[in-house]
PDB file of N, CA and C in Angstrom:
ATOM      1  N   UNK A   1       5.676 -11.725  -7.194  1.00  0.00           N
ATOM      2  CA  UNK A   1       7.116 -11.703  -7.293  1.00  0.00           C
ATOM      3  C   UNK A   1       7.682 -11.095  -6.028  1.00  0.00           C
ATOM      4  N   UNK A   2       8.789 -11.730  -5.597  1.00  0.00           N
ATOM      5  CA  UNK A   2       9.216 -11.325  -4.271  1.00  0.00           C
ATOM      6  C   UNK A   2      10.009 -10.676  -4.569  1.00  0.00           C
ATOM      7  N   UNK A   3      11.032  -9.451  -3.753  1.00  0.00           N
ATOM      8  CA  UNK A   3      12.260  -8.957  -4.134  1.00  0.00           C
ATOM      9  C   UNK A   3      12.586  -8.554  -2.956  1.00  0.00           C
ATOM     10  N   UNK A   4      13.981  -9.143  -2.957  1.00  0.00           N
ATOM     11  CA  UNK A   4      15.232  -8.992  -1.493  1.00  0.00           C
ATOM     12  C   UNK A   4      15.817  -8.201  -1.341  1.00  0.00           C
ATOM     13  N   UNK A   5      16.037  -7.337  -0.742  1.00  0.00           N
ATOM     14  CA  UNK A   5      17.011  -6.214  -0.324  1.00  0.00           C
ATOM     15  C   UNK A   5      18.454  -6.645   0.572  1.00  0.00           C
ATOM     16  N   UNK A   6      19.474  -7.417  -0.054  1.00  0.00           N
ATOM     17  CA  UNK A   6      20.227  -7.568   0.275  1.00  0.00           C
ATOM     18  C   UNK A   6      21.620  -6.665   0.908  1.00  0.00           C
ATOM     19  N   UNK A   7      22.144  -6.438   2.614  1.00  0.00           N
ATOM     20  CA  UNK A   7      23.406  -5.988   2.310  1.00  0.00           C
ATOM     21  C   UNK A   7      23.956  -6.339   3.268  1.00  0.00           C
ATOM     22  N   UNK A   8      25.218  -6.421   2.895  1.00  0.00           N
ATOM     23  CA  UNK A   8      26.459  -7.410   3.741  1.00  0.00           C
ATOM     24  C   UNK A   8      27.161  -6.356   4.500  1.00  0.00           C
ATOM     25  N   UNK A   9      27.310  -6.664   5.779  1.00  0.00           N
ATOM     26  CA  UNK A   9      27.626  -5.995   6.530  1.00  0.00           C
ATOM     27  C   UNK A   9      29.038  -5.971   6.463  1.00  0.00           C
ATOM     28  N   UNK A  10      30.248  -5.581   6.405  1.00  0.00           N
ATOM     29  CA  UNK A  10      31.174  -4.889   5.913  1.00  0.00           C
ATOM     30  C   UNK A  10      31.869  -4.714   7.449  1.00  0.00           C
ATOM     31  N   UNK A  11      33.622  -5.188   7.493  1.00  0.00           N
ATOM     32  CA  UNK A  11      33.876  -5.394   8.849  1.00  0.00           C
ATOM     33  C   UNK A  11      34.437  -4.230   9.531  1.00  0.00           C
ATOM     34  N   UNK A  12      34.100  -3.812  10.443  1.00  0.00           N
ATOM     35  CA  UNK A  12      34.349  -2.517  11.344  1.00  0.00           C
ATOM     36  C   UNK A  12      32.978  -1.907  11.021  1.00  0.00           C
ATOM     37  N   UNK A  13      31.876  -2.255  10.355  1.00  0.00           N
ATOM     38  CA  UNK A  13      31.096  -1.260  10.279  1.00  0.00           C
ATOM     39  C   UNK A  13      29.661  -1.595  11.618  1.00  0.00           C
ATOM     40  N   UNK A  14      29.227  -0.368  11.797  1.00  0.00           N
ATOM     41  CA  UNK A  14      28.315  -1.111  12.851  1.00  0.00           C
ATOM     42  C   UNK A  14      27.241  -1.290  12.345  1.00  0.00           C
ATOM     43  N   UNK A  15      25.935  -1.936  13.238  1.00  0.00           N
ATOM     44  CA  UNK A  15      25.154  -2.446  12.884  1.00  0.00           C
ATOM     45  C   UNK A  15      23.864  -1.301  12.359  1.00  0.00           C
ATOM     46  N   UNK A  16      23.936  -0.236  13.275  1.00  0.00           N
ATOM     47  CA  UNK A  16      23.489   1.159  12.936  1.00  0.00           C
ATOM     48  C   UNK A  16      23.787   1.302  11.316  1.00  0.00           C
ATOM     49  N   UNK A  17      24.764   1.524  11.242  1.00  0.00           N
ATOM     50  CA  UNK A  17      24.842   2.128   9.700  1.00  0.00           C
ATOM     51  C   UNK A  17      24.279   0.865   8.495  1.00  0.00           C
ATOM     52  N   UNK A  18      25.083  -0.434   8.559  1.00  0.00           N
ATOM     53  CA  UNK A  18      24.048  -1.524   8.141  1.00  0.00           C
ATOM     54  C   UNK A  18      22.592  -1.250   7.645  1.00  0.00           C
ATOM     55  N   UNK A  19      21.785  -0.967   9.064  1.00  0.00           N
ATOM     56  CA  UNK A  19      20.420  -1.076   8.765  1.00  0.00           C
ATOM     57  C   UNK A  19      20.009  -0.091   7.965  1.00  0.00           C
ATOM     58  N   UNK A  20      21.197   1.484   8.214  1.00  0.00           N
ATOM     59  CA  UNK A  20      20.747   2.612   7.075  1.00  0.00           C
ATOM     60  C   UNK A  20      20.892   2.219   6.089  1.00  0.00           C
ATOM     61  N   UNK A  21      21.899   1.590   5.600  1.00  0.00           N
ATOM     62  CA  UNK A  21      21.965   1.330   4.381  1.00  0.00           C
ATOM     63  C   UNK A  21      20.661   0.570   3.847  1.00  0.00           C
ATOM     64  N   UNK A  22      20.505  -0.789   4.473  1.00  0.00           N
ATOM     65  CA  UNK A  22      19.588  -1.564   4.142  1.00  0.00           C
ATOM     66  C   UNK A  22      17.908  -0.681   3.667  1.00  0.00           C
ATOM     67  N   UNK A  23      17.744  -0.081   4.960  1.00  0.00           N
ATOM     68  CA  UNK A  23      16.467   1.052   4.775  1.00  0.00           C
ATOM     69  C   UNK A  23      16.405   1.753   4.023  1.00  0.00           C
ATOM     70  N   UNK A  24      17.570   2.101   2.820  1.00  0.00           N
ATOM     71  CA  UNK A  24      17.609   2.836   2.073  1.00  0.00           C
ATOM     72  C   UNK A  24      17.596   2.520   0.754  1.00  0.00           C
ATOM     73  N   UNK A  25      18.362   1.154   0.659  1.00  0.00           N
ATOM     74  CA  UNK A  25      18.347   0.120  -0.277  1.00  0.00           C
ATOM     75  C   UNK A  25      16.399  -0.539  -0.669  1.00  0.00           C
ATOM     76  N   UNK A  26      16.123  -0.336   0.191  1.00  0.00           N
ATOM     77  CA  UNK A  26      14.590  -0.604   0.397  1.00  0.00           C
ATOM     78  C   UNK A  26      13.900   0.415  -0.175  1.00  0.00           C
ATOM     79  N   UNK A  27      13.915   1.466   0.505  1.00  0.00           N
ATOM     80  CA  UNK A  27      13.328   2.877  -0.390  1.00  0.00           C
ATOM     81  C   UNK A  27      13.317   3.008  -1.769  1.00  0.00           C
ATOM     82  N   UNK A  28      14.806   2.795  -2.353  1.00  0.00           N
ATOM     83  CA  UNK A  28      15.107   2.981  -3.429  1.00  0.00           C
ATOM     84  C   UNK A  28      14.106   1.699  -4.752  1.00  0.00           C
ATOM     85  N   UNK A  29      14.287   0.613  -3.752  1.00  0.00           N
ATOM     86  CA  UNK A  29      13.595  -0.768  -4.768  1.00  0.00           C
ATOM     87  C   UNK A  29      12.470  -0.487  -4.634  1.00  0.00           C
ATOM     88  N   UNK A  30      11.725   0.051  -3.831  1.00  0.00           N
ATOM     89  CA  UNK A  30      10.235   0.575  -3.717  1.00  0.00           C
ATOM     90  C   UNK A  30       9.385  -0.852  -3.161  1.00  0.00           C
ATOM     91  N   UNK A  31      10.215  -1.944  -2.652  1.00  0.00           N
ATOM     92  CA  UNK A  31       9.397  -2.894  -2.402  1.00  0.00           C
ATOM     93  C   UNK A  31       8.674  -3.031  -1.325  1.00  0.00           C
ATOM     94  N   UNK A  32       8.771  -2.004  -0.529  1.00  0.00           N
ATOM     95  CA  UNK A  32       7.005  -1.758   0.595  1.00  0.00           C
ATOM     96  C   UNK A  32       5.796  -1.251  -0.223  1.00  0.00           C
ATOM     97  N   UNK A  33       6.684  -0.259  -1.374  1.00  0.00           N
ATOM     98  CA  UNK A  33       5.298   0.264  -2.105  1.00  0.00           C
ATOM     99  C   UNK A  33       4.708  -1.067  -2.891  1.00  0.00           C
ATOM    100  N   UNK A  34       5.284  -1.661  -3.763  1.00  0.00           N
ATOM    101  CA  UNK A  34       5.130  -3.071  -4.395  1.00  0.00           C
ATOM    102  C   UNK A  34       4.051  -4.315  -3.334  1.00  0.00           C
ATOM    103  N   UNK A  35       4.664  -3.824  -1.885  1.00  0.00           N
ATOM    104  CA  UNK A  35       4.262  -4.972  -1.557  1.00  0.00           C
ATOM    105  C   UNK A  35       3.022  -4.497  -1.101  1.00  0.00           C
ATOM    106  N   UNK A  36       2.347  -3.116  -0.485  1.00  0.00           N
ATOM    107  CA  UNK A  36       1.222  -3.109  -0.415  1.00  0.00           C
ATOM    108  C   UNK A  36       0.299  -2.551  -1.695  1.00  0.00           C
ATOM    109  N   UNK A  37       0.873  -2.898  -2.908  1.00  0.00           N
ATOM    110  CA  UNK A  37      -0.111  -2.236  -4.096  1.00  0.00           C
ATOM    111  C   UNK A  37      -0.444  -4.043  -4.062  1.00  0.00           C
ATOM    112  N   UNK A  38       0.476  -4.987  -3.912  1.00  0.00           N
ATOM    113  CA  UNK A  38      -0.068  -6.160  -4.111  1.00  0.00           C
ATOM    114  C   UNK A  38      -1.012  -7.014  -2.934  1.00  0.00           C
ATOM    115  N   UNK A  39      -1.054  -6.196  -2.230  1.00  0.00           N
ATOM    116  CA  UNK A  39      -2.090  -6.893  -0.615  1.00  0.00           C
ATOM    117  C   UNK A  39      -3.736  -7.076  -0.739  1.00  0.00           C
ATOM    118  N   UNK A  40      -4.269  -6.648  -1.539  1.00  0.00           N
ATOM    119  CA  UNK A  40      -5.476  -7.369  -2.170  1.00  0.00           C
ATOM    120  C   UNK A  40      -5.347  -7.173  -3.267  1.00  0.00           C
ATOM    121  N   UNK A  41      -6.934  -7.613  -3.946  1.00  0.00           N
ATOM    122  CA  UNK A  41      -6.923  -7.795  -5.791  1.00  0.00           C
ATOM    123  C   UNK A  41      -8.088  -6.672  -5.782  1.00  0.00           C
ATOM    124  N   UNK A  42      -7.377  -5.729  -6.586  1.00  0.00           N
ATOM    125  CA  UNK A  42      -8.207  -4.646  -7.456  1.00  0.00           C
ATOM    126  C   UNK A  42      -9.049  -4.949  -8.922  1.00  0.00           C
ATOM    127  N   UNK A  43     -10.053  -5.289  -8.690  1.00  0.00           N
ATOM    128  CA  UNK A  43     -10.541  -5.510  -9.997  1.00  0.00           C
ATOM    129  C   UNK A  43     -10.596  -4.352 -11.167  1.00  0.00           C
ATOM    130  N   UNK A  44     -10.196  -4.965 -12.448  1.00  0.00           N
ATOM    131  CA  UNK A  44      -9.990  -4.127 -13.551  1.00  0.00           C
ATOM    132  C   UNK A  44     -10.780  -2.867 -13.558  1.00  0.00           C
ATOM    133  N   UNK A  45     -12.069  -3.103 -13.628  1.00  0.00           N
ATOM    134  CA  UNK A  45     -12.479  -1.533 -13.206  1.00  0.00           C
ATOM    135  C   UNK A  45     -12.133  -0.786 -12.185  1.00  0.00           C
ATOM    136  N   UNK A  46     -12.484  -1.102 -11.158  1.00  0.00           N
ATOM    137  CA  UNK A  46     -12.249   0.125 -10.148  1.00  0.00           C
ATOM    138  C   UNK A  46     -10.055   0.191 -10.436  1.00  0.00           C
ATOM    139  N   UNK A  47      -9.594  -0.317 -11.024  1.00  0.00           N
ATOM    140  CA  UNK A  47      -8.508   0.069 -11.261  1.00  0.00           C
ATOM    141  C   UNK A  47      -8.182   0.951 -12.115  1.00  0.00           C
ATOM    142  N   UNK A  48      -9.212   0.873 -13.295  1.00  0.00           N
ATOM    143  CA  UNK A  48      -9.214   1.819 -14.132  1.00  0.00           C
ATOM    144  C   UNK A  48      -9.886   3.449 -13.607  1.00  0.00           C
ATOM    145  N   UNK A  49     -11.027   3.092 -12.897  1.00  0.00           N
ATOM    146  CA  UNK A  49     -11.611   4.313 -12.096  1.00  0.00           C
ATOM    147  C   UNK A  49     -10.391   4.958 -11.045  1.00  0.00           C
ATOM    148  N   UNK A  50      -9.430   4.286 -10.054  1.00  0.00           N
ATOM    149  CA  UNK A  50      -8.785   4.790  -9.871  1.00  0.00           C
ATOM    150  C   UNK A  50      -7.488   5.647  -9.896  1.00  0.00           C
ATOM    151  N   UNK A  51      -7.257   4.928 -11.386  1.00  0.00           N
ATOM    152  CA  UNK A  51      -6.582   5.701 -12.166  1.00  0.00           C
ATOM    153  C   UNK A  51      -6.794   7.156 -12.826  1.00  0.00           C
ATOM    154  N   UNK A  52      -8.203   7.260 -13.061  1.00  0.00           N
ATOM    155  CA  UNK A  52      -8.810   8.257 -13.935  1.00  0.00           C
ATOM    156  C   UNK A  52      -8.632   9.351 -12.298  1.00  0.00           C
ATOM    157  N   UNK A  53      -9.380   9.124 -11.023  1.00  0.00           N
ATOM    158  CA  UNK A  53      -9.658   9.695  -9.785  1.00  0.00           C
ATOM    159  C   UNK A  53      -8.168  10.503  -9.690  1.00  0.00           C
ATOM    160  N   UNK A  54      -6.793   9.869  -9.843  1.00  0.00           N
ATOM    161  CA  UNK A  54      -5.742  10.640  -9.304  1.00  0.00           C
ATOM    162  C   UNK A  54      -5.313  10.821 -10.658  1.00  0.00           C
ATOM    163  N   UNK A  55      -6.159  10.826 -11.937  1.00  0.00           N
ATOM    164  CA  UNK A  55      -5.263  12.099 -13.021  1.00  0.00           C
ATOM    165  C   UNK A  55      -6.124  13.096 -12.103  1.00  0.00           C
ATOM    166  N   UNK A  56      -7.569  13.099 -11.786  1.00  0.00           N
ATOM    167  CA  UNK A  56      -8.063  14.284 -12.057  1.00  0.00           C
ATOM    168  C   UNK A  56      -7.349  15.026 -10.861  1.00  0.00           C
ATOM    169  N   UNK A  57      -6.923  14.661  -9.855  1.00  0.00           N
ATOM    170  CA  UNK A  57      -6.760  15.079  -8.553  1.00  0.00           C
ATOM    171  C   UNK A  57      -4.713  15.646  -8.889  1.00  0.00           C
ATOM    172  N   UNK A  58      -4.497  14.967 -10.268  1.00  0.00           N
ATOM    173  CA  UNK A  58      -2.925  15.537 -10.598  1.00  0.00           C
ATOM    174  C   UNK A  58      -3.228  16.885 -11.309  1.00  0.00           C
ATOM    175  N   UNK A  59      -4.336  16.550 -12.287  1.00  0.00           N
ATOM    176  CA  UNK A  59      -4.916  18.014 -13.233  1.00  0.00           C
ATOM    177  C   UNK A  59      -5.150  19.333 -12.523  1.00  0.00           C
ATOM    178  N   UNK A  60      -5.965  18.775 -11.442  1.00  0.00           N
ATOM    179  CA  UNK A  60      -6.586  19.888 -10.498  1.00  0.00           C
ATOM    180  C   UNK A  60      -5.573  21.027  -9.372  1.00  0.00           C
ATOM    181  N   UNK A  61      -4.537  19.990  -9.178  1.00  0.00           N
ATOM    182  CA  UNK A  61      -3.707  20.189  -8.239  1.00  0.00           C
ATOM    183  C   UNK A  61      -2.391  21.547  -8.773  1.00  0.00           C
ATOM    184  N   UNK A  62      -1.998  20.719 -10.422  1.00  0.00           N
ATOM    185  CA  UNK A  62      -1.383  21.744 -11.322  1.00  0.00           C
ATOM    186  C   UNK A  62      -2.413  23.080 -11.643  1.00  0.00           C
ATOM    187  N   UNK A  63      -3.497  22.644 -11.919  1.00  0.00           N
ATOM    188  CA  UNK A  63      -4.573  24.198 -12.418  1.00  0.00           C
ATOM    189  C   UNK A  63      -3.844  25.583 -11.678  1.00  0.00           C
ATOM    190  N   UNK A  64      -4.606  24.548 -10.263  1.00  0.00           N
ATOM    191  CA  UNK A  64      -4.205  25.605  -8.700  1.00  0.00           C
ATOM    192  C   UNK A  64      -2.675  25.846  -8.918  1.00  0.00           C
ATOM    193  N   UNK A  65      -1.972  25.403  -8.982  1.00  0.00           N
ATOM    194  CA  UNK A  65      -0.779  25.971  -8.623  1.00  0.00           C
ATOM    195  C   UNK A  65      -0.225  26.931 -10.091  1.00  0.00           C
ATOM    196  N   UNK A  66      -0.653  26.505 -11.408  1.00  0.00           N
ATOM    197  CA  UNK A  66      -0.502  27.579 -12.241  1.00  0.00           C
ATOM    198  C   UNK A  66      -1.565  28.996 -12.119  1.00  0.00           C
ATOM    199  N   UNK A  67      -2.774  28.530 -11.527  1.00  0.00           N
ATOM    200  CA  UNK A  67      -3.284  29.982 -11.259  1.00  0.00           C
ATOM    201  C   UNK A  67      -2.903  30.853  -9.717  1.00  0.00           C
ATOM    202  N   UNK A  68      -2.248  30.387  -9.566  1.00  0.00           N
ATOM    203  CA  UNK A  68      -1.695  30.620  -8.145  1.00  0.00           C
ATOM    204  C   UNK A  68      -0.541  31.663  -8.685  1.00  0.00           C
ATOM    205  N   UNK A  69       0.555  31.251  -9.266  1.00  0.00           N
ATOM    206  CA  UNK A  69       1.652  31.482  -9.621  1.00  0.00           C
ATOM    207  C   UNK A  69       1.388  33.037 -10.825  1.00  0.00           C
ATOM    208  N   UNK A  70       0.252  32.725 -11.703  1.00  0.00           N
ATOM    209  CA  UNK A  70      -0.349  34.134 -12.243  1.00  0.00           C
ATOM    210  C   UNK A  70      -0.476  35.346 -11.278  1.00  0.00           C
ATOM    211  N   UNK A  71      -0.918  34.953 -10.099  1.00  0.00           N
ATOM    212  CA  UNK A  71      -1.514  36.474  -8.963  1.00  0.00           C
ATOM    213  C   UNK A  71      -0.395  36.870  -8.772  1.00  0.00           C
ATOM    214  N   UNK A  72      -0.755  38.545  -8.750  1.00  0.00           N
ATOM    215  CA  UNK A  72       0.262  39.336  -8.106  1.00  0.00           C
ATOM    216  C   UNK A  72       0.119  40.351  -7.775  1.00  0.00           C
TER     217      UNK A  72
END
């Protein structure tokens, strides 16, 4: 699925601000992230393995920062 980031440039405005907008309009749709999660084919397992890899690396990351936040 493709998705367009459309914006109309608006008269007196320059081309500078345009492209911010546009670059931002982009950010927001997430369609660079979209477009490189879709740039090869992940087979079902290792999709599932990589899923499991960044809970543990989300689990691990909170541990540390709640035992962090205990010291004093």
């Amino acid at each position: 699925m493709i998705t367009l980031a459309y914006v109309s440039v608006n008269y007196n405005e320059s081309i500078e601000s345009a492209l911010r907008r546009f670059k931002r309009k982009v950010m927001t749709e997430e369609i660079i992230k979209d477009y490189k999660k879709h740039q090869h084919f992940v087979p079902p397992g290792q999709k599932a393995k990589l899923k499991s890899a960044n809970a543990r690396k989300r689990n691990n990351k909170r541990r540390r920062m709640r035992s962090f936040g205990n010291r004093r």
